[in-house]
N, C-alpha and C. Protein backbone atom coordinates (compact mmCIF):
# COMPACT_ATOMS: atom_id res chain seq x y z
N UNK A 1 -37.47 6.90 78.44
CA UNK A 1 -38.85 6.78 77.98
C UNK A 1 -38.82 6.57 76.46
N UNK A 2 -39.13 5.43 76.02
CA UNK A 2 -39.20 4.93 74.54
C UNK A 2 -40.80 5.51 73.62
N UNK A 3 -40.23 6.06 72.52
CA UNK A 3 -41.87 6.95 71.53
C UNK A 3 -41.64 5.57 70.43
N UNK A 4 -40.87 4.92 70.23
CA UNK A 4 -40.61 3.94 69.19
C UNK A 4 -41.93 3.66 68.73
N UNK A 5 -42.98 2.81 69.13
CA UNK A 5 -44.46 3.14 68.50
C UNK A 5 -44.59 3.92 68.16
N UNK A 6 -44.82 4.72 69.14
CA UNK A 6 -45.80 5.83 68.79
C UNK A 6 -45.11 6.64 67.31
N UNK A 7 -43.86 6.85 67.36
CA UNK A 7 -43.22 7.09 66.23
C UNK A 7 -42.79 6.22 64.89
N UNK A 8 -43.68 5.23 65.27
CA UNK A 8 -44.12 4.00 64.09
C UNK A 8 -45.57 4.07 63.92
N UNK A 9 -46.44 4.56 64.57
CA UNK A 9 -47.71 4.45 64.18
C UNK A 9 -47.84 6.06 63.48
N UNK A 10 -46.92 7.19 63.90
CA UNK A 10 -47.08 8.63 63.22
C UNK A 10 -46.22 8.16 61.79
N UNK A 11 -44.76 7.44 61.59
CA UNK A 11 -44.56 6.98 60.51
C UNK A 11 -45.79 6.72 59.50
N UNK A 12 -46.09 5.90 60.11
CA UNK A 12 -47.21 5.40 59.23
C UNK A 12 -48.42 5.83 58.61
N UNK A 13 -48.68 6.91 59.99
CA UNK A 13 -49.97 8.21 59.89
C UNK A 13 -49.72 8.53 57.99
N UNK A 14 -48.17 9.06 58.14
CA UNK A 14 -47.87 9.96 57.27
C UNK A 14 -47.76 9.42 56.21
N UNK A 15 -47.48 8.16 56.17
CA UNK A 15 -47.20 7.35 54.60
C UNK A 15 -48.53 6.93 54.29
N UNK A 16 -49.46 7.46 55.01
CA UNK A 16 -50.95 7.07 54.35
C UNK A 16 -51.24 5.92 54.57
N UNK A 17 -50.69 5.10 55.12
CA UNK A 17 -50.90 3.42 55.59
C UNK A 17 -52.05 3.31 56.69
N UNK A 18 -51.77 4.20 57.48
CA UNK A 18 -52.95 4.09 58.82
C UNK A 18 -53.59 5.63 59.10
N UNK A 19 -55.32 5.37 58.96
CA UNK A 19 -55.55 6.61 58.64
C UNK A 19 -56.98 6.92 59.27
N UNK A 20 -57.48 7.61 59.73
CA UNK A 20 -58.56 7.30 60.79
C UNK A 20 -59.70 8.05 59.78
N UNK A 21 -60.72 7.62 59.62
CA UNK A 21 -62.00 7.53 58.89
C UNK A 21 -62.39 9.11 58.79
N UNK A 22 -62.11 9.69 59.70
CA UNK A 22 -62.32 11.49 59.06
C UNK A 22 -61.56 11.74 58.37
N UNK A 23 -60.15 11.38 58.67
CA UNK A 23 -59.19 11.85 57.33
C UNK A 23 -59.22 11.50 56.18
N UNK A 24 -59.91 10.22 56.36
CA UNK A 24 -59.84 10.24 54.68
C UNK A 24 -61.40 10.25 53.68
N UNK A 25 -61.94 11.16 54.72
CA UNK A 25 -63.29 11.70 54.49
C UNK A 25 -63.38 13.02 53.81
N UNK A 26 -62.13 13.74 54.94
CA UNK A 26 -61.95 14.71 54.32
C UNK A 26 -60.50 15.20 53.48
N UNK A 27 -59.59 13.95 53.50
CA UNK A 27 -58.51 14.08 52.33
C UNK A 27 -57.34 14.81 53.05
N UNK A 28 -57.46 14.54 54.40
CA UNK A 28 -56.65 15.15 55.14
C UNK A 28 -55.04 14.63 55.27
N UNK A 29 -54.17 14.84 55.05
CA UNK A 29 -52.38 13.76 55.46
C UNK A 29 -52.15 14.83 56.64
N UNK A 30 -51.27 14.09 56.94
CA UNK A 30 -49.86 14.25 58.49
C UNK A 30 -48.98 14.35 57.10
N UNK A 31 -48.13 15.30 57.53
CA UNK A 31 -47.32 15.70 56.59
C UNK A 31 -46.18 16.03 57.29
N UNK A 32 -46.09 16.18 58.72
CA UNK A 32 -44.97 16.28 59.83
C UNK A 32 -45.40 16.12 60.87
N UNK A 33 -44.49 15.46 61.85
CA UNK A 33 -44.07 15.57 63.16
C UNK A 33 -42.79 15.57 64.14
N UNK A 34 -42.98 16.11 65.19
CA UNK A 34 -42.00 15.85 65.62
C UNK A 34 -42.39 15.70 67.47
N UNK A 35 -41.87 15.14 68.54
CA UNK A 35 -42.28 15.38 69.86
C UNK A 35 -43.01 16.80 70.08
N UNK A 36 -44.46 16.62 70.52
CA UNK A 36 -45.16 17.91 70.65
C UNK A 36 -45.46 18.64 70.05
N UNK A 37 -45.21 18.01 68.42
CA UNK A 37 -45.89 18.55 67.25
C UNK A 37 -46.59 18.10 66.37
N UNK A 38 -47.20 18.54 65.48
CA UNK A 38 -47.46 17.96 64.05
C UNK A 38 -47.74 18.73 63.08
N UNK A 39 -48.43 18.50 62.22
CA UNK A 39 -48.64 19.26 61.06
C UNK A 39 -49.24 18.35 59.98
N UNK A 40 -50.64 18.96 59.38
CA UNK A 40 -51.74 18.30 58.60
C UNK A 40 -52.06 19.12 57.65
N UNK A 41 -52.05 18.85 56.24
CA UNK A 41 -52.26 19.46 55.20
C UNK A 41 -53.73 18.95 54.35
N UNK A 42 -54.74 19.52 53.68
CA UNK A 42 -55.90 18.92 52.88
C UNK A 42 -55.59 20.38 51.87
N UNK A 43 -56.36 20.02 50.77
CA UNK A 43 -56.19 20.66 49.45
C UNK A 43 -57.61 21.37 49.55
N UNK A 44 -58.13 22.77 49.10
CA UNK A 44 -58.95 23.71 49.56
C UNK A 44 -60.01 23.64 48.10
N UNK A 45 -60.83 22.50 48.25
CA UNK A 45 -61.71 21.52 47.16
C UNK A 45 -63.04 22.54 47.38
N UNK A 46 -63.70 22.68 46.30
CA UNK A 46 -64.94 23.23 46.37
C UNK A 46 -65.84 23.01 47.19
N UNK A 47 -65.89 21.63 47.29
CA UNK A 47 -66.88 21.01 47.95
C UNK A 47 -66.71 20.80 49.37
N UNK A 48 -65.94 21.54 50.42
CA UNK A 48 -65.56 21.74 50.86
C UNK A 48 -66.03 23.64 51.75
N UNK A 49 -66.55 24.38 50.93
CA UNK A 49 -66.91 25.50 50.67
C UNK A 49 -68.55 25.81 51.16
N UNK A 50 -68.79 26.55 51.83
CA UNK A 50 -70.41 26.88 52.16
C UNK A 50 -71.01 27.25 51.41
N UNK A 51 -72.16 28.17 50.78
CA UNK A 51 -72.93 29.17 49.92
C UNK A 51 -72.14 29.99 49.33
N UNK A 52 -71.38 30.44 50.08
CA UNK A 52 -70.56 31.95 49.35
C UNK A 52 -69.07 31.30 49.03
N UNK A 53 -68.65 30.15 49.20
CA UNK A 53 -67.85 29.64 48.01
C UNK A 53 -66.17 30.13 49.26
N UNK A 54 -67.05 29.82 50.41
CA UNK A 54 -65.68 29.79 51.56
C UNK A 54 -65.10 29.15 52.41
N UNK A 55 -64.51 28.13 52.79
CA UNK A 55 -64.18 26.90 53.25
C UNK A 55 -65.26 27.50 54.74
N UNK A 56 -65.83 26.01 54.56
CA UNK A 56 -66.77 26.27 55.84
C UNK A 56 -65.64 26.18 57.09
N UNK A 57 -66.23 26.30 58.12
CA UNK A 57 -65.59 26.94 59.34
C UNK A 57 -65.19 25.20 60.13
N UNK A 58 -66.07 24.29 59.83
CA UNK A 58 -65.97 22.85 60.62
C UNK A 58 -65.11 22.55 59.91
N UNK A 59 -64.58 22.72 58.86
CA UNK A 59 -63.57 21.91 57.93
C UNK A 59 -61.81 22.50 58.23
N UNK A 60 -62.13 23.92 58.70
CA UNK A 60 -60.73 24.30 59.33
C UNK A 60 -60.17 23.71 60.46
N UNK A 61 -61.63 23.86 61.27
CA UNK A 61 -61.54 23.50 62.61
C UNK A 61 -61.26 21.65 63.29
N UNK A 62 -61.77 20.85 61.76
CA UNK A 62 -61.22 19.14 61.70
C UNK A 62 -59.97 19.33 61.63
N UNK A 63 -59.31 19.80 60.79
CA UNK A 63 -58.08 20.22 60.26
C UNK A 63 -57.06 20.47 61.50
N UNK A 64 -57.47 21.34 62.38
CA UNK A 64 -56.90 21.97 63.42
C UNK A 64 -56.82 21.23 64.33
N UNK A 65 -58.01 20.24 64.38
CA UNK A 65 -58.31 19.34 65.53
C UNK A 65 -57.41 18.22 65.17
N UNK A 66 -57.41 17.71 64.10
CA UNK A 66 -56.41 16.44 63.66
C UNK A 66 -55.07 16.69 63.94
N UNK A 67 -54.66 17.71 63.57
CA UNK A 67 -52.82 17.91 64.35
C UNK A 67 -52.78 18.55 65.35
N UNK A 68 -53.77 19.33 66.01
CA UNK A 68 -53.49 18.64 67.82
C UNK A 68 -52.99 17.59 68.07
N UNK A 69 -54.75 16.41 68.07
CA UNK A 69 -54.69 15.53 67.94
C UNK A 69 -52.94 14.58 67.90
N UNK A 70 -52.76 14.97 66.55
CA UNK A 70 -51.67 14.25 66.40
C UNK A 70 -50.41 14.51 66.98
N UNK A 71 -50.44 15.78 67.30
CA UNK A 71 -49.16 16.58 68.23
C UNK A 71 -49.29 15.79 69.97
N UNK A 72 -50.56 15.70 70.55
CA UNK A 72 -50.82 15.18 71.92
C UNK A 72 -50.51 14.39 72.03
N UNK A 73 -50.55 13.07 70.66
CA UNK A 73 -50.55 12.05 70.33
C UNK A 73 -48.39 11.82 70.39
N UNK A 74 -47.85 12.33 70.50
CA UNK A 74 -46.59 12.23 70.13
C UNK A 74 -46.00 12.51 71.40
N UNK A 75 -46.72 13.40 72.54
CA UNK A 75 -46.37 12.88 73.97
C UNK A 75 -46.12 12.01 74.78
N UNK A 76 -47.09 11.19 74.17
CA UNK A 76 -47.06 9.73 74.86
C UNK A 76 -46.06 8.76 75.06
N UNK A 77 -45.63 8.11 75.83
CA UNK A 77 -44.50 7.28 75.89
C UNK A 77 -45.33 5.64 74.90
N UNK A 78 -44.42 4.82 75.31
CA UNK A 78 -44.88 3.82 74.67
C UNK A 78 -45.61 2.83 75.60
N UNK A 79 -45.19 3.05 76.42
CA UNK A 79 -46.20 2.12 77.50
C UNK A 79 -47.22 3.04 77.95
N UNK A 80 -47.37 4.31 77.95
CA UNK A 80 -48.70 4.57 77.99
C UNK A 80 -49.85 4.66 76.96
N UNK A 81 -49.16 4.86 75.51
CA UNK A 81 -50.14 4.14 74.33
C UNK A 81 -50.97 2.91 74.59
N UNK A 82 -50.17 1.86 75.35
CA UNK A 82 -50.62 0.72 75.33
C UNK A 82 -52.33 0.22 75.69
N UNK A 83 -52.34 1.57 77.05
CA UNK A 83 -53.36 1.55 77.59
C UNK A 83 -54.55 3.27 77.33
N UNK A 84 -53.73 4.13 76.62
CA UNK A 84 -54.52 5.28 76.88
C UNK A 84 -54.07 6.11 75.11
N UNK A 85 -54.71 7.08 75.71
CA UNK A 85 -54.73 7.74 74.13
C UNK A 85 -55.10 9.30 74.79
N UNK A 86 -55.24 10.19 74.03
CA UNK A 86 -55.77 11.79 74.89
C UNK A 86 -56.85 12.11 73.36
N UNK A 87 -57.72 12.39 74.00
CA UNK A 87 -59.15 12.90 73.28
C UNK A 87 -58.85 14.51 73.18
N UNK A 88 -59.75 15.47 72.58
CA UNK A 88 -60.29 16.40 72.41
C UNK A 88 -61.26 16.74 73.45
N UNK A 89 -61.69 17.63 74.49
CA UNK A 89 -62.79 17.39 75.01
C UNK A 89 -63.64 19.13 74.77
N UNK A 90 -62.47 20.03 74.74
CA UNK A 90 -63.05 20.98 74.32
C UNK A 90 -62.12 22.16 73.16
N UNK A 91 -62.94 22.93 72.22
CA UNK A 91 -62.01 23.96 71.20
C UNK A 91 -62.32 25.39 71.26
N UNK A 92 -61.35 25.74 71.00
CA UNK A 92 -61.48 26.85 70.03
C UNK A 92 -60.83 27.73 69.59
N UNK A 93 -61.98 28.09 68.34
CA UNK A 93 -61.84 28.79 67.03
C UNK A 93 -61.79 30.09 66.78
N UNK A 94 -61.05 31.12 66.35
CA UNK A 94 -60.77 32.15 65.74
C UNK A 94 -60.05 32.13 64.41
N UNK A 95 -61.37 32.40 63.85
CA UNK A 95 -61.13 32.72 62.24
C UNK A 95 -60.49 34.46 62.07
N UNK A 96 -59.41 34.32 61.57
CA UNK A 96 -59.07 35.65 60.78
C UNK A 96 -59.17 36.12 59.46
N UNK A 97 -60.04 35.48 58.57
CA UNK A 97 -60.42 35.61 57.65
C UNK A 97 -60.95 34.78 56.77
N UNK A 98 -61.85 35.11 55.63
CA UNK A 98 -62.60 33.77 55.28
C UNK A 98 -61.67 33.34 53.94
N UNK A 99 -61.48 32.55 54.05
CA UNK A 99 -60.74 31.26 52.57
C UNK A 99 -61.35 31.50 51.57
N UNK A 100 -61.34 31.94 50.76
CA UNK A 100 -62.18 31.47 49.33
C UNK A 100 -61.77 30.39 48.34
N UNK A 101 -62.48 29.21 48.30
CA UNK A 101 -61.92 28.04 48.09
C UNK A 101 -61.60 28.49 46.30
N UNK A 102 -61.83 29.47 45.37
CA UNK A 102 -61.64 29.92 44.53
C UNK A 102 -59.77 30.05 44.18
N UNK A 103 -59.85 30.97 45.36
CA UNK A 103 -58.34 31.51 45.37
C UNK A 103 -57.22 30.71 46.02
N UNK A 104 -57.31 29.59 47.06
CA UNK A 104 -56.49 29.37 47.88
C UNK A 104 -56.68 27.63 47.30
N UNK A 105 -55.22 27.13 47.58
CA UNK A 105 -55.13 25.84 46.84
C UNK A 105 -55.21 24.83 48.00
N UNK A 106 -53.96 25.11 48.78
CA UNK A 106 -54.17 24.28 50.41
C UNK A 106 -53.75 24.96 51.34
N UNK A 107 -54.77 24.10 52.54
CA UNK A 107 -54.76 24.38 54.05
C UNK A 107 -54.05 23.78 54.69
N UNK A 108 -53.35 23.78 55.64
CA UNK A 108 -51.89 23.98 56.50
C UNK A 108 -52.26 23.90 58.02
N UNK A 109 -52.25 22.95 58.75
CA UNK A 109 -52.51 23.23 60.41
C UNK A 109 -51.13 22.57 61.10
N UNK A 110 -50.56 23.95 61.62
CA UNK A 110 -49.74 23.69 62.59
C UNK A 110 -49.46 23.28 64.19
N UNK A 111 -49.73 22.21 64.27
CA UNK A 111 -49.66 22.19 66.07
C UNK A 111 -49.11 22.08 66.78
N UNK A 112 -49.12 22.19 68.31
CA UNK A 112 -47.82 22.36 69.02
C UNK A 112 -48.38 21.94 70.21
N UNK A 113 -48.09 21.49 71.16
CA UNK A 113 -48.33 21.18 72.63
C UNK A 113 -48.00 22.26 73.28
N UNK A 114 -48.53 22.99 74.60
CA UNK A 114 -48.13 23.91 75.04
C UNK A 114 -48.19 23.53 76.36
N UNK A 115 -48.90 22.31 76.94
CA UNK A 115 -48.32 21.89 78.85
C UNK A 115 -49.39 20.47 78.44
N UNK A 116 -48.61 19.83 79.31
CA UNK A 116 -49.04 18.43 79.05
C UNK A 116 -49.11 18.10 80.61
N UNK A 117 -50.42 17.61 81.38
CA UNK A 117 -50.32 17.94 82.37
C UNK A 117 -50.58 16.08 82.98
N UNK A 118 -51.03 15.36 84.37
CA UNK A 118 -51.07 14.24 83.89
C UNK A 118 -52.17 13.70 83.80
N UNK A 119 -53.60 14.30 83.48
CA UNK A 119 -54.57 14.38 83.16
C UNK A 119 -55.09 15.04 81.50
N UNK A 120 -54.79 16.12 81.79
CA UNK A 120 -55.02 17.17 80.56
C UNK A 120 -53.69 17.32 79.72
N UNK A 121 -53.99 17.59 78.89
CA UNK A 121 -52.92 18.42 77.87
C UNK A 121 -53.52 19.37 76.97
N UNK A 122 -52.91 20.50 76.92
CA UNK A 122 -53.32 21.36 76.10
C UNK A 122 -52.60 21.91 75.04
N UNK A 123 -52.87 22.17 73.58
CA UNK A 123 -52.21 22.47 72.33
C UNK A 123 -53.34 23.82 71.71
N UNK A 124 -52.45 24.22 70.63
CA UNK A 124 -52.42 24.96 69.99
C UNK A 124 -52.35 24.70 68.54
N UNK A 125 -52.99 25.74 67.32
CA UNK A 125 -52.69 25.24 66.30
C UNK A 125 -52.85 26.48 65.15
N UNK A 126 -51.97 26.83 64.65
CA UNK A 126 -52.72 27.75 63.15
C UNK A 126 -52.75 26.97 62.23
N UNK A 127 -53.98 27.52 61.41
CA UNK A 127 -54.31 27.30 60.15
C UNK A 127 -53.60 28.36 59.39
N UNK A 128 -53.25 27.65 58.12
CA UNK A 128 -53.17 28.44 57.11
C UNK A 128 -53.24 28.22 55.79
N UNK A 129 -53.56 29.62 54.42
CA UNK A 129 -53.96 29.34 53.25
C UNK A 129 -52.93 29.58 52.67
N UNK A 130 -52.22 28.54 52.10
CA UNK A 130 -51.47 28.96 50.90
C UNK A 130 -50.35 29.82 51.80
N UNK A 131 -49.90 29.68 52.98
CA UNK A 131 -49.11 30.16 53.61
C UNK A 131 -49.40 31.45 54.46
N UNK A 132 -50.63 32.00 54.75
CA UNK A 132 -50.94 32.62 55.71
C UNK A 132 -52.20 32.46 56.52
N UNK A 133 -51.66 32.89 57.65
CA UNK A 133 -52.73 32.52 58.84
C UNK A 133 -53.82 32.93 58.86
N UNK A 134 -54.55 31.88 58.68
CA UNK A 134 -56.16 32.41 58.34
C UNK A 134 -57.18 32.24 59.98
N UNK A 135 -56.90 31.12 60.97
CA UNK A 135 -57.41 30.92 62.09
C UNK A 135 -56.06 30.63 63.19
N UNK A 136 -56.64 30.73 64.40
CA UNK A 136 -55.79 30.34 65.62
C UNK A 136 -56.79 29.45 66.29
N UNK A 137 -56.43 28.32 66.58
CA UNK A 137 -57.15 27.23 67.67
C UNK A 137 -56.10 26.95 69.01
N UNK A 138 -57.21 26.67 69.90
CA UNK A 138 -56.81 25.86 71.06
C UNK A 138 -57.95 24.80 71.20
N UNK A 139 -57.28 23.76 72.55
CA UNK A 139 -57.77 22.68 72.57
C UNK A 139 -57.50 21.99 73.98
N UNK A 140 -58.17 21.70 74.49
CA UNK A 140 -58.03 20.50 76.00
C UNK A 140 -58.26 19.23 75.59
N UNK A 141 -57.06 18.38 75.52
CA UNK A 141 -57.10 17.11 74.97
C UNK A 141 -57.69 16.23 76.77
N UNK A 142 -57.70 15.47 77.00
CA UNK A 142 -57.87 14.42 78.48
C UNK A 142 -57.16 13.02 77.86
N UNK A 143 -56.68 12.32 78.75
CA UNK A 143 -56.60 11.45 78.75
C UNK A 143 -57.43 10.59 79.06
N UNK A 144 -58.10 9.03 78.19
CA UNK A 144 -58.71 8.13 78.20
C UNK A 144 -58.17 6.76 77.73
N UNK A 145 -58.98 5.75 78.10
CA UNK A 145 -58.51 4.41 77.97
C UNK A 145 -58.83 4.16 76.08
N UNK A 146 -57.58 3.61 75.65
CA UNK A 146 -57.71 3.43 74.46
C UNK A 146 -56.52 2.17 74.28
N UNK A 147 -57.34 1.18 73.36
CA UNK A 147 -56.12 0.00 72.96
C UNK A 147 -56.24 0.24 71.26
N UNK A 148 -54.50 0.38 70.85
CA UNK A 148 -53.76 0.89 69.71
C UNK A 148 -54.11 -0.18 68.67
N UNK A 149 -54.09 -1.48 69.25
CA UNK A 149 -54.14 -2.47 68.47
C UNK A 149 -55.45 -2.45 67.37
N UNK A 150 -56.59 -2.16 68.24
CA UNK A 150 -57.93 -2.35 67.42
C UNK A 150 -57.76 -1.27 66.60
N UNK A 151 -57.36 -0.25 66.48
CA UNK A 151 -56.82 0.82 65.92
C UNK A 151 -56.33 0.53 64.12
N UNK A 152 -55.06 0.18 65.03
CA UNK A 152 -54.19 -0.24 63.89
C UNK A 152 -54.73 -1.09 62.59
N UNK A 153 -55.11 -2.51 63.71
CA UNK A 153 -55.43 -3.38 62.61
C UNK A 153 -54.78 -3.73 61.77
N UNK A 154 -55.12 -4.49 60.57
CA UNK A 154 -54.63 -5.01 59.44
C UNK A 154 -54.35 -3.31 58.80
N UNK A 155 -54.66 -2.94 58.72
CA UNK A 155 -54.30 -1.60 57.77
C UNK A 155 -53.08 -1.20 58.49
N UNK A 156 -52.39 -1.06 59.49
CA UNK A 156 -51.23 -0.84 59.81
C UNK A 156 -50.27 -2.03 59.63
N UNK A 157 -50.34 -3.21 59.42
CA UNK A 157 -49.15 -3.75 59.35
C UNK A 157 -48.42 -3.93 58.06
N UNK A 158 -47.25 -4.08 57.98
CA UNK A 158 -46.81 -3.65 56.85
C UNK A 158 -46.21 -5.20 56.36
């Protein structure tokens, strides 16, 4: 079973070349992967922060969702990229403490696949500040029809 794409389009995730419109909304990189993993880093920006000056709770939880995301994303063989992709369909969030975008420089989401089924797949992910675990996520990715190409585009070729 060949990842050669798919481990050319996460190449690429990471060199900032191909980058999907939330991430770079919210300043998010792929900063690792590996089969059934990933890992996404963003810098802990004010603006970013609710009323009381604490990384709002949707901004962990994009974070968390993007290296799933990108971890589910690294299951895939290469002929099933061709035709499919695995979504998000449901989360969740446990915060262990609130961020203060004051004190903490960057956020850290670690993900991992934990059963990949041939419908569903499900992952896992901590967040963390500045090197400790601030939330725990889960996630039910599904599989759906998706073509890579419209994706890619001119912004992926090199």
């Amino acid at each position: 079973m060949s990842h050669a794409f798919i481990d050319q389009m996460m190449e690429q995730t990471k060199a900032g070349k191909l980058r999907s419109p939330v991430s770079e909304t919210l300043d998010m990189h792929l900063v690792g992967f590996g089969r059934g993993e990933a890992v996404y880093e963003m810098d802990a920006r004010p603006e970013l922060g609710n009323p009381l000056g604490v990384i709002q709770g949707g901004v962990a939880t994009a974070l968390a969702d993007a290296a799933m995301a990108a971890a589910t994303t690294t299951i895939l063989s290469d002929d099933e990229i061709k035709s499919s992709a695995i979504t998000t369909i449901d989360i969740f969030a446990r915060f262990m403490r609130p961020v203060s975008v004051q004190k903490v420089d960057r956020l850290r989401a670690e993900a991992r696949v934990i059963r990949a089924g041939a419908r569903l797949v499900w992952a896992e992910a901590d967040v963390l500040a500045d090197g400790e675990v601030v939330g725990k996520f889960s996630a039910t990715g599904m599989r759906v029809a998706f073509d890579p190409q419209s994706y890619i585009g001119e912004q992926g070729r090199e």
